[in-house]
C-alpha atoms as a PDB file:
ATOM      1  CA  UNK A   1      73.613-221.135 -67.363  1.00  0.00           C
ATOM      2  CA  UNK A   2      70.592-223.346 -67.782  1.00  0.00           C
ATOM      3  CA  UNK A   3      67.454-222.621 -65.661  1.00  0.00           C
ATOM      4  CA  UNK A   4      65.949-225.090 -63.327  1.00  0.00           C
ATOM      5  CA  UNK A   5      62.332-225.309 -62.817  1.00  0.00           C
ATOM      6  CA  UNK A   6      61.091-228.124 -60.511  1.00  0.00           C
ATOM      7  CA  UNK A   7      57.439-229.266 -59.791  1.00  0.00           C
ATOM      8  CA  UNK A   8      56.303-229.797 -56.537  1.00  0.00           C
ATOM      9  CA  UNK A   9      57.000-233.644 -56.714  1.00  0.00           C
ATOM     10  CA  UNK A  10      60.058-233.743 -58.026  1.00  0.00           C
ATOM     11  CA  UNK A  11      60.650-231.543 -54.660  1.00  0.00           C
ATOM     12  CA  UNK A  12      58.799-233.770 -52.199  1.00  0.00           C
ATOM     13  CA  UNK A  13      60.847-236.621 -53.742  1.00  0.00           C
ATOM     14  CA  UNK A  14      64.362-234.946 -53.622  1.00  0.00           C
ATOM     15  CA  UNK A  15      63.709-233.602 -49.871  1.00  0.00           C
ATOM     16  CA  UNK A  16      62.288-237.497 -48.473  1.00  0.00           C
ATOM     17  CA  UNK A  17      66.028-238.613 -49.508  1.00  0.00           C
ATOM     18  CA  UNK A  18      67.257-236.568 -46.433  1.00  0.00           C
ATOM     19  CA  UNK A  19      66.534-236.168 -42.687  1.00  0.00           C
ATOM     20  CA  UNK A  20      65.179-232.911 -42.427  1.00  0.00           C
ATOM     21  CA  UNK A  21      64.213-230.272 -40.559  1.00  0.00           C
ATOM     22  CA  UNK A  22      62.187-226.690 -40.137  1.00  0.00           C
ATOM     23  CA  UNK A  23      64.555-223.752 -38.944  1.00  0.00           C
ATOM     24  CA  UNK A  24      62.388-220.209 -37.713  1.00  0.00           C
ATOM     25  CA  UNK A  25      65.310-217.098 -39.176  1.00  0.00           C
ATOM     26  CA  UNK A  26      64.087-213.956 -37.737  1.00  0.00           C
ATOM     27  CA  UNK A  27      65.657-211.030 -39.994  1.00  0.00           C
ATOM     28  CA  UNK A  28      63.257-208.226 -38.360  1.00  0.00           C
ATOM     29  CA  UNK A  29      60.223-207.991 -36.231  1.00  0.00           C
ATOM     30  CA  UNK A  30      58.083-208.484 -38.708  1.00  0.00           C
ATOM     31  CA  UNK A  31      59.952-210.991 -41.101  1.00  0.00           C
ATOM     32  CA  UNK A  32      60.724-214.699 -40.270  1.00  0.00           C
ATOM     33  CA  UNK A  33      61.356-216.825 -42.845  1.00  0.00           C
ATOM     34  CA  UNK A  34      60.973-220.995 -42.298  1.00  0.00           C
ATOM     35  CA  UNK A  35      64.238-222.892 -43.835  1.00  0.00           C
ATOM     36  CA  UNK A  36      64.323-226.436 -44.155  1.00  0.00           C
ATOM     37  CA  UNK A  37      67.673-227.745 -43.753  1.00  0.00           C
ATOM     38  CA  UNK A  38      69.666-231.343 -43.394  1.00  0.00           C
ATOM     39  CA  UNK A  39      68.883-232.237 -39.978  1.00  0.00           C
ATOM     40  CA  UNK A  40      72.731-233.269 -39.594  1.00  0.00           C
ATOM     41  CA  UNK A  41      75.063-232.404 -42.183  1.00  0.00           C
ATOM     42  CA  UNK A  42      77.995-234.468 -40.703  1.00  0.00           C
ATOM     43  CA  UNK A  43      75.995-237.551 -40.919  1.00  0.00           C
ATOM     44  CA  UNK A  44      74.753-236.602 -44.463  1.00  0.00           C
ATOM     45  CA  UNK A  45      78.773-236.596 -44.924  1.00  0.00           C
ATOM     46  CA  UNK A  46      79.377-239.906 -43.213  1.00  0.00           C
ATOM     47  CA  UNK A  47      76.574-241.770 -45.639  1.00  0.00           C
ATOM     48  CA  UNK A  48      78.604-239.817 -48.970  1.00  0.00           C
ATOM     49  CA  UNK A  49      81.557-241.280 -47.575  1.00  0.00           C
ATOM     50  CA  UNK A  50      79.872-244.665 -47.265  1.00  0.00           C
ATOM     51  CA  UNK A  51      78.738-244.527 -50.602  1.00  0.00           C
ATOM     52  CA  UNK A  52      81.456-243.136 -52.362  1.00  0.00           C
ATOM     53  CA  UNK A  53      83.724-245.948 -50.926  1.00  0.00           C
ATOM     54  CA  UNK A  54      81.816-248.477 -52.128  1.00  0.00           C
ATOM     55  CA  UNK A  55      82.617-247.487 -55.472  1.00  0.00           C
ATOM     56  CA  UNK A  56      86.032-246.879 -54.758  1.00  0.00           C
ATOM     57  CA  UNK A  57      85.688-243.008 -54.663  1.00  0.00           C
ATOM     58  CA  UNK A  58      86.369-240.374 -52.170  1.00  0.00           C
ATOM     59  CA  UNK A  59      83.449-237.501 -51.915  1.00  0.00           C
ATOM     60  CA  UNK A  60      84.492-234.601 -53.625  1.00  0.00           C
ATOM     61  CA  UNK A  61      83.652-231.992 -50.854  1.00  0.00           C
ATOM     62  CA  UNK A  62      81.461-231.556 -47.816  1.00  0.00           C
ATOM     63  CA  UNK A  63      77.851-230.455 -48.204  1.00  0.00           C
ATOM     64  CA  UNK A  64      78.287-227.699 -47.324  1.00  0.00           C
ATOM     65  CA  UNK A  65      74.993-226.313 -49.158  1.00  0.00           C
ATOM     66  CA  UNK A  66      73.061-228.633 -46.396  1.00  0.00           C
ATOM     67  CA  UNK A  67      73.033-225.831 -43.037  1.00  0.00           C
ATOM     68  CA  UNK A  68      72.167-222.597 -42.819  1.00  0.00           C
ATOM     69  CA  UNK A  69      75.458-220.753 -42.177  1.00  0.00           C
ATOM     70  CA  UNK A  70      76.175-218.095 -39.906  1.00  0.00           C
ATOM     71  CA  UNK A  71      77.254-215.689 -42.722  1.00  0.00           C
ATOM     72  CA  UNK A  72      73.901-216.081 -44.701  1.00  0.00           C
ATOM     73  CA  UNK A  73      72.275-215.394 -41.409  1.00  0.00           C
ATOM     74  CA  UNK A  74      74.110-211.867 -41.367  1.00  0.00           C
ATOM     75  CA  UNK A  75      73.663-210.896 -44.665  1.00  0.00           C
ATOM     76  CA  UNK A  76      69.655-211.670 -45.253  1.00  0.00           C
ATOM     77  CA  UNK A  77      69.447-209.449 -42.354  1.00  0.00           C
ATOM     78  CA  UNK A  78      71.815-206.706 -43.323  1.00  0.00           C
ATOM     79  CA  UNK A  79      69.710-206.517 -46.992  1.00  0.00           C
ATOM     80  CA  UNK A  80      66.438-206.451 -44.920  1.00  0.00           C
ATOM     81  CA  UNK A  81      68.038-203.103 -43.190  1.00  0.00           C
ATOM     82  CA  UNK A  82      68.524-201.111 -46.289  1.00  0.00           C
ATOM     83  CA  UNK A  83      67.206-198.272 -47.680  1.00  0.00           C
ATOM     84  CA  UNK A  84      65.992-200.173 -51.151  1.00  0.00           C
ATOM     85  CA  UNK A  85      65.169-197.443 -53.525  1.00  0.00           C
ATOM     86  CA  UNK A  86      68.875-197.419 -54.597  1.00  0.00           C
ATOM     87  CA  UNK A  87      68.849-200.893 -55.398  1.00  0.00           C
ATOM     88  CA  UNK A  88      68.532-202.580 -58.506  1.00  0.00           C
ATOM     89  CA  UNK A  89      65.789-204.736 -57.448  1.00  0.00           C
ATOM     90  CA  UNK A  90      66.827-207.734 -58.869  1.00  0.00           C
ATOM     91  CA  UNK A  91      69.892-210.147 -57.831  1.00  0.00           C
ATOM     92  CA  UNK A  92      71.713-213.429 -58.302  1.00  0.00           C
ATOM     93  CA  UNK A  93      72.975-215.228 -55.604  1.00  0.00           C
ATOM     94  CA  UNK A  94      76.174-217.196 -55.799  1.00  0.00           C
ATOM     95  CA  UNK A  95      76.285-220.336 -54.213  1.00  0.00           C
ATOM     96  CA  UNK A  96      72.986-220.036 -52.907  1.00  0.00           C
ATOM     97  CA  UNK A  97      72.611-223.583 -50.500  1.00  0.00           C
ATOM     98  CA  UNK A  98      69.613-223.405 -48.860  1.00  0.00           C
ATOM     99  CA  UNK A  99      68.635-220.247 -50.415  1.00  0.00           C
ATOM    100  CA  UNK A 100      67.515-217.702 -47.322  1.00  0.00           C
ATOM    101  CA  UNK A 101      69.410-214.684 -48.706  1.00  0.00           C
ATOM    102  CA  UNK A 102      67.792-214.896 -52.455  1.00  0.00           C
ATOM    103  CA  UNK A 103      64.180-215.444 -49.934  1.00  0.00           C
ATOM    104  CA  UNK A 104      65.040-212.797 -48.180  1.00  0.00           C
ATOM    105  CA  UNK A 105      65.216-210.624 -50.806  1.00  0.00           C
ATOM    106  CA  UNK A 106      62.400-212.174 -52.595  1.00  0.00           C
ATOM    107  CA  UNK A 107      60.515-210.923 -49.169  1.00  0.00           C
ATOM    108  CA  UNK A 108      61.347-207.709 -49.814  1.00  0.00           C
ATOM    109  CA  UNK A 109      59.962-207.914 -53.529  1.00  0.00           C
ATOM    110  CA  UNK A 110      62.943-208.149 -55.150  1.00  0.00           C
ATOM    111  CA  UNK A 111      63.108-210.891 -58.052  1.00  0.00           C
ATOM    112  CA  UNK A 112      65.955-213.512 -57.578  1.00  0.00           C
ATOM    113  CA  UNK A 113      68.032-216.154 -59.251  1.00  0.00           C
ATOM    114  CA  UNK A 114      69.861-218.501 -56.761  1.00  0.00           C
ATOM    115  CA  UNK A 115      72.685-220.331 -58.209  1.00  0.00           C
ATOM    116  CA  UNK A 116      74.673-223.584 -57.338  1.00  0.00           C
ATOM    117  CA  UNK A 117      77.023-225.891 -58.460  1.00  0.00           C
ATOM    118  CA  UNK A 118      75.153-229.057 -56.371  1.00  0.00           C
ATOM    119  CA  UNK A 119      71.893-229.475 -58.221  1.00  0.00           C
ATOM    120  CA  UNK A 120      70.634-231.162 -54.642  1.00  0.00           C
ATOM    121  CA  UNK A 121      70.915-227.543 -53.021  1.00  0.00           C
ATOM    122  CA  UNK A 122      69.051-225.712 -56.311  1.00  0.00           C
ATOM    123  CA  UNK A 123      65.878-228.077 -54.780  1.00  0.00           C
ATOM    124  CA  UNK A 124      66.493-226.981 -51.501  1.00  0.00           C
ATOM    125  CA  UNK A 125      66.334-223.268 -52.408  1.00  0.00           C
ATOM    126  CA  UNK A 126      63.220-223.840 -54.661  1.00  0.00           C
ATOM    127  CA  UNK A 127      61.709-225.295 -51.694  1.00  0.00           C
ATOM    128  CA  UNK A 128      62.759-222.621 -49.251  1.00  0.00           C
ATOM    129  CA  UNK A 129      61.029-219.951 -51.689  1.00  0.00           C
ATOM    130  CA  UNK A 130      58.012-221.675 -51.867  1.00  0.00           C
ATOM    131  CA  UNK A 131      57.433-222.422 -48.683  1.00  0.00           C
ATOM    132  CA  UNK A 132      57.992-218.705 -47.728  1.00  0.00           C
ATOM    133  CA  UNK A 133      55.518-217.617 -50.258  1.00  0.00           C
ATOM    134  CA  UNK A 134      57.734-216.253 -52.621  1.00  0.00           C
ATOM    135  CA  UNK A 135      58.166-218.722 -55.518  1.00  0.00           C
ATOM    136  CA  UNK A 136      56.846-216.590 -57.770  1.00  0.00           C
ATOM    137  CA  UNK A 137      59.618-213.813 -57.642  1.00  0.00           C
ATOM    138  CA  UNK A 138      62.417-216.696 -56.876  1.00  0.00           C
ATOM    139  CA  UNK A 139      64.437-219.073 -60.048  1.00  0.00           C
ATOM    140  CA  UNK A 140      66.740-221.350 -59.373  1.00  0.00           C
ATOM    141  CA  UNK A 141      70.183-221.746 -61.708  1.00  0.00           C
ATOM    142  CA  UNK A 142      72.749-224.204 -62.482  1.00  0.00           C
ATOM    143  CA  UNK A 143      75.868-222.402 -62.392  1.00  0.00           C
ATOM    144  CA  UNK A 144      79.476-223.453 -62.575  1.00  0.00           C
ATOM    145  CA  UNK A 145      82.017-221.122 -62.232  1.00  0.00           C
ATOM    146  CA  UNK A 146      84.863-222.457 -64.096  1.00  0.00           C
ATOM    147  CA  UNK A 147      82.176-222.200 -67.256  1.00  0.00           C
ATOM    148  CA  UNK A 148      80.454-219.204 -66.641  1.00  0.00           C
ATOM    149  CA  UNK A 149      77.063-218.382 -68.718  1.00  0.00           C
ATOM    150  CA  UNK A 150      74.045-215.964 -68.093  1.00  0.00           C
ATOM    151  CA  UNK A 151      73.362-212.263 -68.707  1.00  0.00           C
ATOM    152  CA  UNK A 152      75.397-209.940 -66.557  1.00  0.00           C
ATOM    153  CA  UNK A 153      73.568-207.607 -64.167  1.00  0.00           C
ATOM    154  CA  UNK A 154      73.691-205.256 -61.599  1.00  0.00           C
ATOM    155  CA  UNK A 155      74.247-206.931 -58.334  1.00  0.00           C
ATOM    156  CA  UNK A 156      75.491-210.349 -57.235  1.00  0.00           C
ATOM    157  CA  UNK A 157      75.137-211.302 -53.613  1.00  0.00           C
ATOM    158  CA  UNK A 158      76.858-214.002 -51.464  1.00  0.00           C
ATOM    159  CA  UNK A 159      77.702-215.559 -48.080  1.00  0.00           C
ATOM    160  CA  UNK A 160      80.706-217.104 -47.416  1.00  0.00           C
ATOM    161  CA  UNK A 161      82.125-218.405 -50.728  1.00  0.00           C
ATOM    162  CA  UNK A 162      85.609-217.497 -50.697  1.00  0.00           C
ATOM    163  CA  UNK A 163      87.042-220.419 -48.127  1.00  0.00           C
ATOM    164  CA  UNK A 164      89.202-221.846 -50.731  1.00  0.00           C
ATOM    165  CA  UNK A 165      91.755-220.131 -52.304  1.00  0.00           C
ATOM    166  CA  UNK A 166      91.702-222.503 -55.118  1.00  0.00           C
ATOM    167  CA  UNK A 167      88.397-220.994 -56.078  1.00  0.00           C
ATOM    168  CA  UNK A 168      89.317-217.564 -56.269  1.00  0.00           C
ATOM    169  CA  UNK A 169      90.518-217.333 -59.877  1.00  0.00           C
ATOM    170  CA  UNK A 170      87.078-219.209 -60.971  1.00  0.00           C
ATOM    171  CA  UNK A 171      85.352-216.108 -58.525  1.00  0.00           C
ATOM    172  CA  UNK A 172      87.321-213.517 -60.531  1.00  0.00           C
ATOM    173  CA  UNK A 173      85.647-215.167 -63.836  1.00  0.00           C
ATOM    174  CA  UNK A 174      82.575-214.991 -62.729  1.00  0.00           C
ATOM    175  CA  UNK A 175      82.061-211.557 -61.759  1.00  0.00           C
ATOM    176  CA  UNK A 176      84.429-210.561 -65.383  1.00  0.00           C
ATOM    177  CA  UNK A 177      81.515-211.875 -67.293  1.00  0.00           C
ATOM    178  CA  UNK A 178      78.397-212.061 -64.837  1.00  0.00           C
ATOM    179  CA  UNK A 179      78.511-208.757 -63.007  1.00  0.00           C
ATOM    180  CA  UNK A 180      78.319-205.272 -65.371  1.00  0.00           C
ATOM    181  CA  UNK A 181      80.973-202.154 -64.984  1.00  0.00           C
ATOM    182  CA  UNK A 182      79.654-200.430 -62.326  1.00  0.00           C
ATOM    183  CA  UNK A 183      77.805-203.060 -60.588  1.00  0.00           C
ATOM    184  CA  UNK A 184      77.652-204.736 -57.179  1.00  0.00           C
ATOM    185  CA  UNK A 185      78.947-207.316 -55.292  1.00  0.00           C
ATOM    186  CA  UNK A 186      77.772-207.769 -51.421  1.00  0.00           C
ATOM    187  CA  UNK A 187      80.192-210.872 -50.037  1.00  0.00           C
ATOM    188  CA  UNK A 188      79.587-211.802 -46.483  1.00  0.00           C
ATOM    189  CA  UNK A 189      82.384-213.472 -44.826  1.00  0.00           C
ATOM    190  CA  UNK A 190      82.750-214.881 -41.186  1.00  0.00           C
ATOM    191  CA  UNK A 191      86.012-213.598 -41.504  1.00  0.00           C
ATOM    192  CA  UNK A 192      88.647-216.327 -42.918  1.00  0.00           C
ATOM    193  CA  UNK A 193      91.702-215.804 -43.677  1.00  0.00           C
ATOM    194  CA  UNK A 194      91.098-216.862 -47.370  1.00  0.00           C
ATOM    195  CA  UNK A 195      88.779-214.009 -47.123  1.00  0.00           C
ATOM    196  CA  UNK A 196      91.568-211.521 -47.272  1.00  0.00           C
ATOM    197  CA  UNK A 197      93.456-212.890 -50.755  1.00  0.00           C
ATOM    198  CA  UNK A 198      90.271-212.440 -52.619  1.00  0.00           C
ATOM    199  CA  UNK A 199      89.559-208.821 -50.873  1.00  0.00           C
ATOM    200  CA  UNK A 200      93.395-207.673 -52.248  1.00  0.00           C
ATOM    201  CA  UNK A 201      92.823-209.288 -55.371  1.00  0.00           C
ATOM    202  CA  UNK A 202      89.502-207.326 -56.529  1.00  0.00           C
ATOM    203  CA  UNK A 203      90.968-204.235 -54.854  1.00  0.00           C
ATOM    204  CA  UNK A 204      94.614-204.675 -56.756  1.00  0.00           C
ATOM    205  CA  UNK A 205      92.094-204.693 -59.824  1.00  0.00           C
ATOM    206  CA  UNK A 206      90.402-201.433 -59.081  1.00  0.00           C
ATOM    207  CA  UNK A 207      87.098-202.719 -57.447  1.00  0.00           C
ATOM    208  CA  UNK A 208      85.637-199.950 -55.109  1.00  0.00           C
ATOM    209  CA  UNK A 209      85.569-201.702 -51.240  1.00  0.00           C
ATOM    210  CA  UNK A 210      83.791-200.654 -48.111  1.00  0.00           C
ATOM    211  CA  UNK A 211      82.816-203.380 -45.348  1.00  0.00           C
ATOM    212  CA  UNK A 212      80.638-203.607 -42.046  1.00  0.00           C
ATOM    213  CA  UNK A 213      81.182-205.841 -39.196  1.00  0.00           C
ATOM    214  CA  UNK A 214      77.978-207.116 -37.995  1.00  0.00           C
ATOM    215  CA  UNK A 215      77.759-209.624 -34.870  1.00  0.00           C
ATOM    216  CA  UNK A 216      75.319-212.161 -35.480  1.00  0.00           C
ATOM    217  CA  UNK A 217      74.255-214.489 -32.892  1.00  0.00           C
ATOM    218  CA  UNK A 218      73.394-218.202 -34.512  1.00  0.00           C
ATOM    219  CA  UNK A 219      72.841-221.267 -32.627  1.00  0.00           C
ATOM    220  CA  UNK A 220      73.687-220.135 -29.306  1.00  0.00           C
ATOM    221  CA  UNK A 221      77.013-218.484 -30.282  1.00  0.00           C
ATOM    222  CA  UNK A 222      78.164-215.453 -31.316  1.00  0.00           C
ATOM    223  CA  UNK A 223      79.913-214.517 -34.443  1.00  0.00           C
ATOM    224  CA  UNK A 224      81.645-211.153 -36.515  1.00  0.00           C
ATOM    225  CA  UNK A 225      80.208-211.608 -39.817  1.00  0.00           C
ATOM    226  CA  UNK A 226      81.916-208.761 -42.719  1.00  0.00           C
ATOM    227  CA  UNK A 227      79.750-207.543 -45.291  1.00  0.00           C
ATOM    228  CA  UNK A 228      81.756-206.526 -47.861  1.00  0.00           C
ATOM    229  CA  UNK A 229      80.663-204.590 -50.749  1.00  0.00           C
ATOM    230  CA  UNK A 230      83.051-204.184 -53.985  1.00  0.00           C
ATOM    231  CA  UNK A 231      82.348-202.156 -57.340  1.00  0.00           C
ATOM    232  CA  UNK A 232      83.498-203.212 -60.453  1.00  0.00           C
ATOM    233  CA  UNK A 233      85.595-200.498 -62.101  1.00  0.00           C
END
């Protein structure tokens, strides 16, 4: 895993490639955390396409990293309703997009490392912590889960990640050498169908499960967003 530290041009120069703009998340009365997202991700997808056809190649998936998702909505909120003291204190965040659950938890004083495969989205989430005043408890990483690399720890959190099956067997790698015997993994799904092959796989290998259903209104709609939490035997 290679750490990515960005000054603040190289941010101001990555973020004026997009159309952007400033999203208010309230996760409690007294926490509301400013996100800058892609204005519109479909047309961000419709200019990849563009571009990728003009060299005669197809995008390899949609940017997804580019919203803020119901799901991440659901769990930055469900973290900022916990009793802490039981909590490691620290996490890494699996494909962390835009980054609000690692800020979230950065809020709360915890000390974070966001991870993503799309370096674009690692500049997002640096952003995102800085502009929320917590940059100094926040890293950004690199991480690819067919090669995982890093020091394991205690807790791993992320928000819907498991939509393709195909990427299930690369999750199961990552959490064999990321996440320690004994430690956590909070997973919150809008619940997909995908969701439940990965939830019978980690249980079929003797992780602990419990899950809340938590409705979560985003964007004018409503949504049932599971937290899951599993323990690694």
């Amino acid at each position: 895993m290679s750490l990515k530290g960005y000054d603040n041009r190289q941010l101001r120069r990555t973020l004026a490639r997009f159309s952007t703009k400033e999203t208010e998340v309230a996760l409690r009365p007294d926490l509301v955390l400013r996100v800058t997202e892609v204005e519109d991700a479909y047309a961000l997808l419709d200019r990849m396409v563009a571009q990728e056809e003009q060299h005669g190649r197809r995008p390899e998936r949609f940017p997804y990293w580019a919203e803020l998702w119901p799901s991440s909505v659901g769990l930055a909120r469900w973290f900022c309703e916990q009793v802490q003291s039981d909590w490691p204190g620290e996490a890494r965040e699996l494909g962390c997009g835009l980054g609000l659950v690692g800020v979230a938890l950065a809020s709360l004083g915890w000390r974070v490392e966001a991870t993503d495969f799309v370096e674009t989205a690692l500049v997002f989430a640096t952003h995102n912590a800085r502009a929320n005043q917590v940059g100094a408890r926040h890293g950004t990483a690199y991480l690819d889960w067919r090669h995982p690399a890093g020091r394991p720890g205690g807790l791993l959190v992320a928000a819907d990640i498991v939509y393709e099956r195909q990427n299930h067997a690369y999750l199961e790698g990552v959490l064999r050498q990321l996440l320690v015997p004994g430690g956590r993994l909070v997973l919150a799904d809008p619940q997909r169908p995908a969701a439940r092959h990965f939830i019978a796989q980690l249980k079929d290998q003797g992780y602990g499960h419990q899950v809340e259903t938590r409705p979560v209104r985003w964007k004018a709609l409503e949504h049932r967003v599971d937290i899951h939490t599993f323990i690694k035997p």
